[in-house]
N, C-alpha and C. Protein backbone atom coordinates (compact mmCIF):
# COMPACT_ATOMS: atom_id res chain seq x y z
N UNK A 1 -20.80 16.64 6.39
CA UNK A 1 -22.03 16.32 5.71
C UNK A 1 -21.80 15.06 4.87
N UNK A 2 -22.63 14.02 4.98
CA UNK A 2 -22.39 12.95 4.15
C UNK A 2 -23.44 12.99 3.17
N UNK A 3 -23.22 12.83 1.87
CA UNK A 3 -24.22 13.43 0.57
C UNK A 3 -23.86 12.58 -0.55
N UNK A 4 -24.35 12.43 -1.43
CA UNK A 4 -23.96 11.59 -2.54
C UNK A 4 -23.51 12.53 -3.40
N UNK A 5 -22.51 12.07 -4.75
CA UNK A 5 -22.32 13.70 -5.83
C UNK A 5 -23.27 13.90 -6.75
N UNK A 6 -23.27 14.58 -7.51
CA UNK A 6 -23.72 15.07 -8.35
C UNK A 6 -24.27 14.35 -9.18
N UNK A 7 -23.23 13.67 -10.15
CA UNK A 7 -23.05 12.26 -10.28
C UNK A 7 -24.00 11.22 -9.94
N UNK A 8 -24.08 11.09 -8.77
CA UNK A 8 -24.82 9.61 -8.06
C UNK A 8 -26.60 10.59 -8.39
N UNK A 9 -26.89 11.78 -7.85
CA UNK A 9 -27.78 12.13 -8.08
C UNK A 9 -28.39 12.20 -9.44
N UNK A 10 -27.50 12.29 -10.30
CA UNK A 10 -28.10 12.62 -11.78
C UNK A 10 -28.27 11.27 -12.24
N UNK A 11 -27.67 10.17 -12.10
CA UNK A 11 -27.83 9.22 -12.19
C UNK A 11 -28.74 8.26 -11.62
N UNK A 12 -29.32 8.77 -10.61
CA UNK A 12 -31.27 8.53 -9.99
C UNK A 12 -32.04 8.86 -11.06
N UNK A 13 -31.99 10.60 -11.38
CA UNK A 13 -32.73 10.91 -12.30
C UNK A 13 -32.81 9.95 -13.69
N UNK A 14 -31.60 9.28 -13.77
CA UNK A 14 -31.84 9.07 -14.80
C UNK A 14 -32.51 7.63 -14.92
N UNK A 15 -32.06 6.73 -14.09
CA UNK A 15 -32.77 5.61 -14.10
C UNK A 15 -33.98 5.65 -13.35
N UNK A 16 -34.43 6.87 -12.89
CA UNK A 16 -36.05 7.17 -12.72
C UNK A 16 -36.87 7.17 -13.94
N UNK A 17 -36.02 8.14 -14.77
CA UNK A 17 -36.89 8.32 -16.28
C UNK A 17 -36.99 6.57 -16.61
N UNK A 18 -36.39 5.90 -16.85
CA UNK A 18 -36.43 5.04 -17.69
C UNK A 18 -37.48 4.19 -17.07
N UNK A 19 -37.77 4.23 -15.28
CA UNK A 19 -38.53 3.60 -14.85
C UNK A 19 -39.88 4.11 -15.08
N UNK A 20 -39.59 5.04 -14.88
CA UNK A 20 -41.24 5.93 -15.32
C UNK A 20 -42.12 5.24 -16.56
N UNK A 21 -41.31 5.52 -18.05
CA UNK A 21 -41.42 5.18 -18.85
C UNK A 21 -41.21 4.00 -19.19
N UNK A 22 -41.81 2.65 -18.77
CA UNK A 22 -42.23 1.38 -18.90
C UNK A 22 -42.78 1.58 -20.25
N UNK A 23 -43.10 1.66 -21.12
CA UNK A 23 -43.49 1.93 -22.29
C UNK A 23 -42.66 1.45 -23.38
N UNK A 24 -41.60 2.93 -23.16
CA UNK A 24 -40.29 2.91 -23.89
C UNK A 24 -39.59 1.56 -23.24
N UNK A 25 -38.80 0.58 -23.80
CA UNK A 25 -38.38 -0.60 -23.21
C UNK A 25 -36.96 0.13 -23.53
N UNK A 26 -36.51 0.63 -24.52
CA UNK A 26 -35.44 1.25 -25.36
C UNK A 26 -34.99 3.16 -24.94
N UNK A 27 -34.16 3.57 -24.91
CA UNK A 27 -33.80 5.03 -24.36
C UNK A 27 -32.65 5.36 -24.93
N UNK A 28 -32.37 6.08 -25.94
CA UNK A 28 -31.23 6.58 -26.70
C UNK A 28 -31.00 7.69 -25.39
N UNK A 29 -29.18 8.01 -25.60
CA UNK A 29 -28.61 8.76 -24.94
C UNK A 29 -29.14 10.31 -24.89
N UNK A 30 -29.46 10.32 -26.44
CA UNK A 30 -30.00 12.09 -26.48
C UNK A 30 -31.26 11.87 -26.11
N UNK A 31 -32.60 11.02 -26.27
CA UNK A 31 -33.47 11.24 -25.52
C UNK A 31 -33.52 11.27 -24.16
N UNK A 32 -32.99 10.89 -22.65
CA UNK A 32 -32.93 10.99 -21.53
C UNK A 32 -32.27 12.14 -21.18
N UNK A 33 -30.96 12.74 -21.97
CA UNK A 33 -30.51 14.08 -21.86
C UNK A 33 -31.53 14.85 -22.13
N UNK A 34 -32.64 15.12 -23.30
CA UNK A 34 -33.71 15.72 -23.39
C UNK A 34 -34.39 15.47 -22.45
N UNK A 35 -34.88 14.37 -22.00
CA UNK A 35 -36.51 14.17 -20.87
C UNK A 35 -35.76 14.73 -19.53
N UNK A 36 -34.86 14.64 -19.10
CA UNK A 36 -33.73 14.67 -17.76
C UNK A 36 -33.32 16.33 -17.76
N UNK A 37 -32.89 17.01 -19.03
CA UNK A 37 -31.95 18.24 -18.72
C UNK A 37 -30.90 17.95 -18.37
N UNK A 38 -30.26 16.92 -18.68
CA UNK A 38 -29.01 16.70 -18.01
C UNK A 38 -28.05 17.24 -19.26
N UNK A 39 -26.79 17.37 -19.20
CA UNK A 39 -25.88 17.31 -20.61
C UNK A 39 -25.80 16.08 -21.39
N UNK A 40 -25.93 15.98 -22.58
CA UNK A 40 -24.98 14.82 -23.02
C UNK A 40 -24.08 13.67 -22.69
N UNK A 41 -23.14 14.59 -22.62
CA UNK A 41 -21.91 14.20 -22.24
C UNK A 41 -22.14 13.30 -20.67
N UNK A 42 -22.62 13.89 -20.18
CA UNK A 42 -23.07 13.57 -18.86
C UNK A 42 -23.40 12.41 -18.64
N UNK A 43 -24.75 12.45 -19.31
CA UNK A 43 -25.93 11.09 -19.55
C UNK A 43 -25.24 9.97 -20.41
N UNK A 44 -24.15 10.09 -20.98
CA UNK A 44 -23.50 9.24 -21.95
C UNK A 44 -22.46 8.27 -20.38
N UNK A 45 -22.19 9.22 -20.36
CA UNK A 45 -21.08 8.66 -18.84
C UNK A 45 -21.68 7.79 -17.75
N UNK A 46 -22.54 8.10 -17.37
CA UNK A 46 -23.69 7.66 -16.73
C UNK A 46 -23.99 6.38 -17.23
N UNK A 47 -24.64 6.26 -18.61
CA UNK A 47 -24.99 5.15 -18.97
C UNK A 47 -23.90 4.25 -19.22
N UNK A 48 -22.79 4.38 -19.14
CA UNK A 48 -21.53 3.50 -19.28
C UNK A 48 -21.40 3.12 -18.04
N UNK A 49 -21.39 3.75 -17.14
CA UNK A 49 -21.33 3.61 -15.50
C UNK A 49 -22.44 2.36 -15.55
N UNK A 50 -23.57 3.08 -15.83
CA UNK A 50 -24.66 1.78 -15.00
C UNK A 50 -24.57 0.73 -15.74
N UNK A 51 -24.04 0.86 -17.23
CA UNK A 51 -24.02 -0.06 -18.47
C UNK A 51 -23.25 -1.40 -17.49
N UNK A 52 -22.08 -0.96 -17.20
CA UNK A 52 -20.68 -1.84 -16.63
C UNK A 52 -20.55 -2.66 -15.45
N UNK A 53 -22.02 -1.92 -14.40
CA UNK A 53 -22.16 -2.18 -13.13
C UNK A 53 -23.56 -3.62 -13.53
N UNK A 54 -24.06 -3.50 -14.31
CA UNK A 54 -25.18 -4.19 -14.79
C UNK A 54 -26.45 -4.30 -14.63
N UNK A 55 -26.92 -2.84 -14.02
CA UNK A 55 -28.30 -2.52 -13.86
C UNK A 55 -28.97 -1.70 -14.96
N UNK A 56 -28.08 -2.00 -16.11
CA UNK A 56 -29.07 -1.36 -17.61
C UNK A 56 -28.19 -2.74 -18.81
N UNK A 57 -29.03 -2.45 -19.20
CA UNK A 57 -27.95 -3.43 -20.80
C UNK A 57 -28.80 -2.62 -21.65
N UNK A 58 -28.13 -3.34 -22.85
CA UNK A 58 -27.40 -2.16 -24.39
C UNK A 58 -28.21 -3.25 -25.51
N UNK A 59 -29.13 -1.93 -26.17
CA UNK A 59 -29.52 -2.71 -27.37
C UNK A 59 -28.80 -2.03 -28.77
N UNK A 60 -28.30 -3.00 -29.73
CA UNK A 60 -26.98 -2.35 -30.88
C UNK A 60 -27.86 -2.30 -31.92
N UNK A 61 -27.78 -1.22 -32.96
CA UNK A 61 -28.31 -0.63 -34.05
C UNK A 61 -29.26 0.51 -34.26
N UNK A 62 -30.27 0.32 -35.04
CA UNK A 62 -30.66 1.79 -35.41
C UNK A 62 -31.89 1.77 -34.55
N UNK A 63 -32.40 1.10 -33.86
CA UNK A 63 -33.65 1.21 -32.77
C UNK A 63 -32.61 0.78 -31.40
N UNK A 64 -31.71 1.10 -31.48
CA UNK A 64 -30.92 0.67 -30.01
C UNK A 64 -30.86 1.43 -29.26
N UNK A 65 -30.23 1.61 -27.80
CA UNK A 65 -29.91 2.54 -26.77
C UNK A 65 -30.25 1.29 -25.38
N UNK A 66 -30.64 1.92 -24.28
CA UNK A 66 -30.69 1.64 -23.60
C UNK A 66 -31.75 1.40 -22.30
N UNK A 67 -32.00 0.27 -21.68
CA UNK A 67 -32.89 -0.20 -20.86
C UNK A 67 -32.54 -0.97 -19.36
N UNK A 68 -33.53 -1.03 -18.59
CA UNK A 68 -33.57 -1.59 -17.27
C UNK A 68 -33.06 -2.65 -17.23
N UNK A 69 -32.07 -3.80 -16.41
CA UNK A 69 -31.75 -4.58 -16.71
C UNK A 69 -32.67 -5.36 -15.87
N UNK A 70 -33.26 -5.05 -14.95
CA UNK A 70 -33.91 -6.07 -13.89
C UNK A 70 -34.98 -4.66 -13.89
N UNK A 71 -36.48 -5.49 -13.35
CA UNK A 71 -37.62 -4.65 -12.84
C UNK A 71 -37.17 -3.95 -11.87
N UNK A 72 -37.86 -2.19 -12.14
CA UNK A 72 -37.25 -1.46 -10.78
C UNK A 72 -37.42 -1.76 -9.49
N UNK A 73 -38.38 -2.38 -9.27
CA UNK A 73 -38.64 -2.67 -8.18
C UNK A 73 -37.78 -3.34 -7.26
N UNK A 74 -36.55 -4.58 -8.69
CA UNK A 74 -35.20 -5.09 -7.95
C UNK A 74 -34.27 -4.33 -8.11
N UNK A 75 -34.33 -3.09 -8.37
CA UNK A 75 -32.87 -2.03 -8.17
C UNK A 75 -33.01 -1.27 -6.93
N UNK A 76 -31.99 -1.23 -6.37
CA UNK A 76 -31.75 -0.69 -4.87
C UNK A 76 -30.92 0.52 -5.63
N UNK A 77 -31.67 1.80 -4.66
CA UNK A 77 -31.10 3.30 -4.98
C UNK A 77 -29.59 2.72 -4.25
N UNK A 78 -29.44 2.08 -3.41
CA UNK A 78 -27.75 1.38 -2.83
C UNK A 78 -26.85 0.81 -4.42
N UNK A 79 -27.56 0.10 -4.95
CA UNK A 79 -26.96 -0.35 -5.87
C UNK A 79 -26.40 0.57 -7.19
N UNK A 80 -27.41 1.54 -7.19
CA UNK A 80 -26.98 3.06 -7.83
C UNK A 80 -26.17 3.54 -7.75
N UNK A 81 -26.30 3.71 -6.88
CA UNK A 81 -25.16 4.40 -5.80
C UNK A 81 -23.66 3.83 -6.24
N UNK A 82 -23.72 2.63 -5.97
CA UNK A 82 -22.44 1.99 -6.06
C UNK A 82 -21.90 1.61 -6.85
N UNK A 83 -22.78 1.79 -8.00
CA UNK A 83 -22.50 1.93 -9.57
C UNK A 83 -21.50 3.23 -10.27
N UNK A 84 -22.04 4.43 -9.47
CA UNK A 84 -21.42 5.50 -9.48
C UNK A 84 -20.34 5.96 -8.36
N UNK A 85 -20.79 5.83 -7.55
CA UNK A 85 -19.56 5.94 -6.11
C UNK A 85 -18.60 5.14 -5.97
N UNK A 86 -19.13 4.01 -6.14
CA UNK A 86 -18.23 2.94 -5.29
C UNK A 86 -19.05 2.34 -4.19
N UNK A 87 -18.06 1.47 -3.14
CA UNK A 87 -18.58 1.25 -2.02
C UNK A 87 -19.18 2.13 -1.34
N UNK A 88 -20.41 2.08 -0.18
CA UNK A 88 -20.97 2.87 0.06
C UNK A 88 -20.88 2.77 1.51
N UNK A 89 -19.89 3.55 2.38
CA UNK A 89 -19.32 3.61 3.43
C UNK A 89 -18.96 5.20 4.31
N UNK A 90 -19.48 5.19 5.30
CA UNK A 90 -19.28 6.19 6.16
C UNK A 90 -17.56 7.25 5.76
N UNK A 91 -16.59 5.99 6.29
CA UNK A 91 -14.85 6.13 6.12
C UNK A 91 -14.96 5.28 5.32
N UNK A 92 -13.43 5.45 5.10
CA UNK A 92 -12.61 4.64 4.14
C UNK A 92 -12.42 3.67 4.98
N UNK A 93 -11.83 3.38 6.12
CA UNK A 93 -12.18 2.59 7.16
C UNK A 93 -13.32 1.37 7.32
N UNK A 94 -14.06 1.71 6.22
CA UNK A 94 -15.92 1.26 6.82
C UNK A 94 -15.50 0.09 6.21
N UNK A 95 -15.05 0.40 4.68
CA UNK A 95 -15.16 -0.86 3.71
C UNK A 95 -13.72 -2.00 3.96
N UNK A 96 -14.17 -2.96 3.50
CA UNK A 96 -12.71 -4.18 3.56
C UNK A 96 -11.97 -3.87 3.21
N UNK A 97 -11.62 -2.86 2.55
CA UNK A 97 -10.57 -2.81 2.21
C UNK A 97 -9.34 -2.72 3.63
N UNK A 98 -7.93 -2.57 3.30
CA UNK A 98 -6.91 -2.75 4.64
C UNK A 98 -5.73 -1.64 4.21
N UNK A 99 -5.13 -0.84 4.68
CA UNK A 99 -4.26 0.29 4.79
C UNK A 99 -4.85 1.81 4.11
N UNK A 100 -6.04 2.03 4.34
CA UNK A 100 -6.25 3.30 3.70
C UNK A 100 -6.09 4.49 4.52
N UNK A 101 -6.00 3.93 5.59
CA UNK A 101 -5.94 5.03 6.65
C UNK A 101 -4.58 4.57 7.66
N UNK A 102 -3.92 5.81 8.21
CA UNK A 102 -2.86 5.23 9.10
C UNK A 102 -2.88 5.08 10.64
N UNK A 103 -4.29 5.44 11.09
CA UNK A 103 -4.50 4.83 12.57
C UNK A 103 -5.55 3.65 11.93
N UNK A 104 -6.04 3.19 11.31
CA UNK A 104 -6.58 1.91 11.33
C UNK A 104 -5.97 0.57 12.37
N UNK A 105 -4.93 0.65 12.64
CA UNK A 105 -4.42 -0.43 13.20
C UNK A 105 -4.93 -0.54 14.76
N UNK A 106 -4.72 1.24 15.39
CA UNK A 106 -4.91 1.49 16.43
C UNK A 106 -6.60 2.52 16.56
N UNK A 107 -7.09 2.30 15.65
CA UNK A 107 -8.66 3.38 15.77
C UNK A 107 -9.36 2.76 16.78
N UNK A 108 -10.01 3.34 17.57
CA UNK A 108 -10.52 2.59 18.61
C UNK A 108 -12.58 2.90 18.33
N UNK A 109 -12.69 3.07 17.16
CA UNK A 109 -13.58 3.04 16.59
C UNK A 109 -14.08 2.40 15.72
N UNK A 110 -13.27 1.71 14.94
CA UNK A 110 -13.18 1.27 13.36
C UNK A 110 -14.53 0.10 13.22
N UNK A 111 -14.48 -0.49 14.27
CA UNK A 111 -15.99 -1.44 13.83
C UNK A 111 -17.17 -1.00 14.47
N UNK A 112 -17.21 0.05 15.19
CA UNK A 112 -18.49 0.54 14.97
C UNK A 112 -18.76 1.86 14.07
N UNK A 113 -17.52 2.35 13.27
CA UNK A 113 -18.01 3.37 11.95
C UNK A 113 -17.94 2.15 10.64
N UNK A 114 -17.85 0.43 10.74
CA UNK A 114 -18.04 -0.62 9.69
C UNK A 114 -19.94 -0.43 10.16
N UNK A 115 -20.68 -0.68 11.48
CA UNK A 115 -21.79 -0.92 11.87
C UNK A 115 -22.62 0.15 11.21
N UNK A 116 -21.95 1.43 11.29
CA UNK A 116 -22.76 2.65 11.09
C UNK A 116 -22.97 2.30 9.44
N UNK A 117 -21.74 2.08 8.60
CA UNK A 117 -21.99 2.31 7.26
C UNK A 117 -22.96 0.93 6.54
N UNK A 118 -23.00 0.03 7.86
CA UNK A 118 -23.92 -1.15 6.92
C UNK A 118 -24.97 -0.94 7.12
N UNK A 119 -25.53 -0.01 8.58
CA UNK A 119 -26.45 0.78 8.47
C UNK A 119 -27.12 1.45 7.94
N UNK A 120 -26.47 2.25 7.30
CA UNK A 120 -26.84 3.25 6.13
C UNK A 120 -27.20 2.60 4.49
N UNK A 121 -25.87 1.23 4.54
CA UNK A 121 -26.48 0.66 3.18
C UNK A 121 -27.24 0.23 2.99
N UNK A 122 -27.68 -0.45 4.19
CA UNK A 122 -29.13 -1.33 4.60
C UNK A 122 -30.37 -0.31 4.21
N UNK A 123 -30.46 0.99 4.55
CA UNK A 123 -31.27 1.89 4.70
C UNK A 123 -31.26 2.34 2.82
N UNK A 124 -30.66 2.18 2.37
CA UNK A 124 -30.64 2.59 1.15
C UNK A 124 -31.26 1.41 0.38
N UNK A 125 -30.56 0.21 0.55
CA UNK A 125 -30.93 -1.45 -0.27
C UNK A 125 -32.84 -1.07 0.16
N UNK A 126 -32.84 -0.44 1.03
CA UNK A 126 -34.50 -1.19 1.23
C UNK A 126 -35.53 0.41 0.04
N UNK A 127 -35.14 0.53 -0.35
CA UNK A 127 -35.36 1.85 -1.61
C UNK A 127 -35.16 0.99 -2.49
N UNK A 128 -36.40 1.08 -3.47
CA UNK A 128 -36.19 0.90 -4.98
C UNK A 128 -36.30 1.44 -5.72
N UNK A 129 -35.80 1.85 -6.78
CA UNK A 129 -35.48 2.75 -7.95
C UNK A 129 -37.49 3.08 -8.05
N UNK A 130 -38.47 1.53 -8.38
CA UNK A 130 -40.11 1.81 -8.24
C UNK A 130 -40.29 2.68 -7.32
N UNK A 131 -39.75 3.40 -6.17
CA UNK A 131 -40.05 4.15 -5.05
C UNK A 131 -39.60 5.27 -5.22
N UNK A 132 -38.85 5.60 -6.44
CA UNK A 132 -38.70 6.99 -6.51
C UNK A 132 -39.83 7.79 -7.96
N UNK A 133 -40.48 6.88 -8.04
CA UNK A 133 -41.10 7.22 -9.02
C UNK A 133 -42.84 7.47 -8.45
N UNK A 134 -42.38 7.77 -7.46
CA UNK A 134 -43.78 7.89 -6.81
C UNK A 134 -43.73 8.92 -5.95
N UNK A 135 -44.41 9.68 -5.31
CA UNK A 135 -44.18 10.39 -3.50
C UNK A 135 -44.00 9.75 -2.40
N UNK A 136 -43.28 10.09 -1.93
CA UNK A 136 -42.76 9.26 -0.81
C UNK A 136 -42.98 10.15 0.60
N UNK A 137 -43.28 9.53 1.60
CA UNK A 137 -43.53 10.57 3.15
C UNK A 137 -42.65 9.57 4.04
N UNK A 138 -42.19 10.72 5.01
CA UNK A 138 -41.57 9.86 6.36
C UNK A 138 -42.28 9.85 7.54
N UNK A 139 -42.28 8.76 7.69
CA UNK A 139 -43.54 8.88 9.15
C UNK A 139 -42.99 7.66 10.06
N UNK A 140 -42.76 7.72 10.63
CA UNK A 140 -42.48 6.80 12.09
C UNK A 140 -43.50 5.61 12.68
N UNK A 141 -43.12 4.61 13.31
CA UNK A 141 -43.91 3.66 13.81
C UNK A 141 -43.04 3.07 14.70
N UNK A 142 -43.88 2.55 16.04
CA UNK A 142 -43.22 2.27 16.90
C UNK A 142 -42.65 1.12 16.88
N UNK A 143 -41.48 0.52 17.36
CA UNK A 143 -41.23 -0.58 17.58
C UNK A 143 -41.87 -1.57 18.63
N UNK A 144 -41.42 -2.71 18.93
CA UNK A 144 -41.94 -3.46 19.96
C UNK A 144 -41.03 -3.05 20.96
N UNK A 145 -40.26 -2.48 21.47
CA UNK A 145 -39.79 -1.84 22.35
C UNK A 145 -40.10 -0.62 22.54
N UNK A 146 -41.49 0.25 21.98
CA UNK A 146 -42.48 1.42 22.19
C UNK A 146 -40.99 2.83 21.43
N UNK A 147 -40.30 2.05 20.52
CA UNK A 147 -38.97 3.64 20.20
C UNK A 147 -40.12 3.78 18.71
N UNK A 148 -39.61 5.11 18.58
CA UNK A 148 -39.97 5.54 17.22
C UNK A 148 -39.03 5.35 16.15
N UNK A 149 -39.33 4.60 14.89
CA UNK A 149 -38.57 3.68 13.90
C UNK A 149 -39.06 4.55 12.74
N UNK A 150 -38.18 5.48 12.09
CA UNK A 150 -38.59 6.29 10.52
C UNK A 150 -39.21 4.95 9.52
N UNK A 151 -40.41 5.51 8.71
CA UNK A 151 -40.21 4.57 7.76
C UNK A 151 -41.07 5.11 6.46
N UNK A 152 -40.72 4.93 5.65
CA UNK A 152 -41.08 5.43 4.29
C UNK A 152 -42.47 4.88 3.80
N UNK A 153 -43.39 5.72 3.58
CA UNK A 153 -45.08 5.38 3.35
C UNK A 153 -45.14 5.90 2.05
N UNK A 154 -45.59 5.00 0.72
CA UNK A 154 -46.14 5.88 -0.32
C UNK A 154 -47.19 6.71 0.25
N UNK A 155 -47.40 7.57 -0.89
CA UNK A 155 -48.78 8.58 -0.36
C UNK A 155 -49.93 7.92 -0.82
N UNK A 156 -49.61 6.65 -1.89
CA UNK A 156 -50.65 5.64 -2.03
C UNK A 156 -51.22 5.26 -0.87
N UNK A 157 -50.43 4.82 0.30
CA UNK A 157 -50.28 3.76 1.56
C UNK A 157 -49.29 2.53 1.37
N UNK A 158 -48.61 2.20 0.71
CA UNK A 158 -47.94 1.01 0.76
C UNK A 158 -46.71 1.81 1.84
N UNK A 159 -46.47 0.87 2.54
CA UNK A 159 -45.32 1.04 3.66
C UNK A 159 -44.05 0.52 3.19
N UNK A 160 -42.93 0.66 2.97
CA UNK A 160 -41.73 0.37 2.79
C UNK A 160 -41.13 0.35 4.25
């Protein structure tokens, strides 16, 4: 099963809230643990994570905490992701990196499980953090070669 952790998930939630709430420009740690249910501790980690990766920055003093660094609309749930995960790859194999595995030399697979995982990141980059803050449906459309192509429809109608 390929799944994101816990982690990567709670960390949607959390830069959902903040998107939601366009209002609030500002988000202390204990308020998103309150709006979220998440722990503390948790949401503190989190925001250091996304703090470091640079899809939130840090306001210092007594109205400080934390905000969007770019409009959601330019955050890719991929970029989330990889804030908390890491690279975002099928294998260990997928990413550039070189000796993580010990048939790499001889895998007679290795660049098409690199194809599969840019696949998948691609499929993620085209999600924006604005798209989870809405309903989302999967519905298909054909290609120009008559195949059926998944694709993500608000329940507004905007097509992603």
């Amino acid at each position: 099963m390929i799944r994101f952790s816990k982690l990567t998930d709670y960390g949607l939630v959390l830069m959902t809230v903040m998107a939601r709430n366009k209002a609030t420009t500002v988000h202390t740690a204990r308020d998103l643990s309150s709006v979220s249910r998440l722990p503390l501790p948790t949401v503190s980690k989190l925001l250091k994570q996304l703090l470091q990766s640079g899809l939130l920055k840090s306001h210092r003093g007594i109205k400080g905490g934390y905000g969007l660094a770019k409009e959601a609309n330019e955050i890719s749930v991929a970029e989330i992701a990889q804030a908390i995960e890491g690279p975002i790859a099928l294998t260990e194999c997928s990413i550039d990196a070189t000796g993580l595995c010990d048939l790499e030399r001889s895998c007679p697979i290795k660049s098409n499980q690199r194809i599969i995982s840019q696949v998948m990141r691609g499929a993620l980059e085209k999600v924006a953090l604005s798209d989870l803050i809405q309903p989302l449906q999967l519905t298909a459309i054909r290609d120009v070669h008559g195949r059926m192509v998944p694709t993500l429809v608000h329940l507004s109608g905007r097509v992603q």
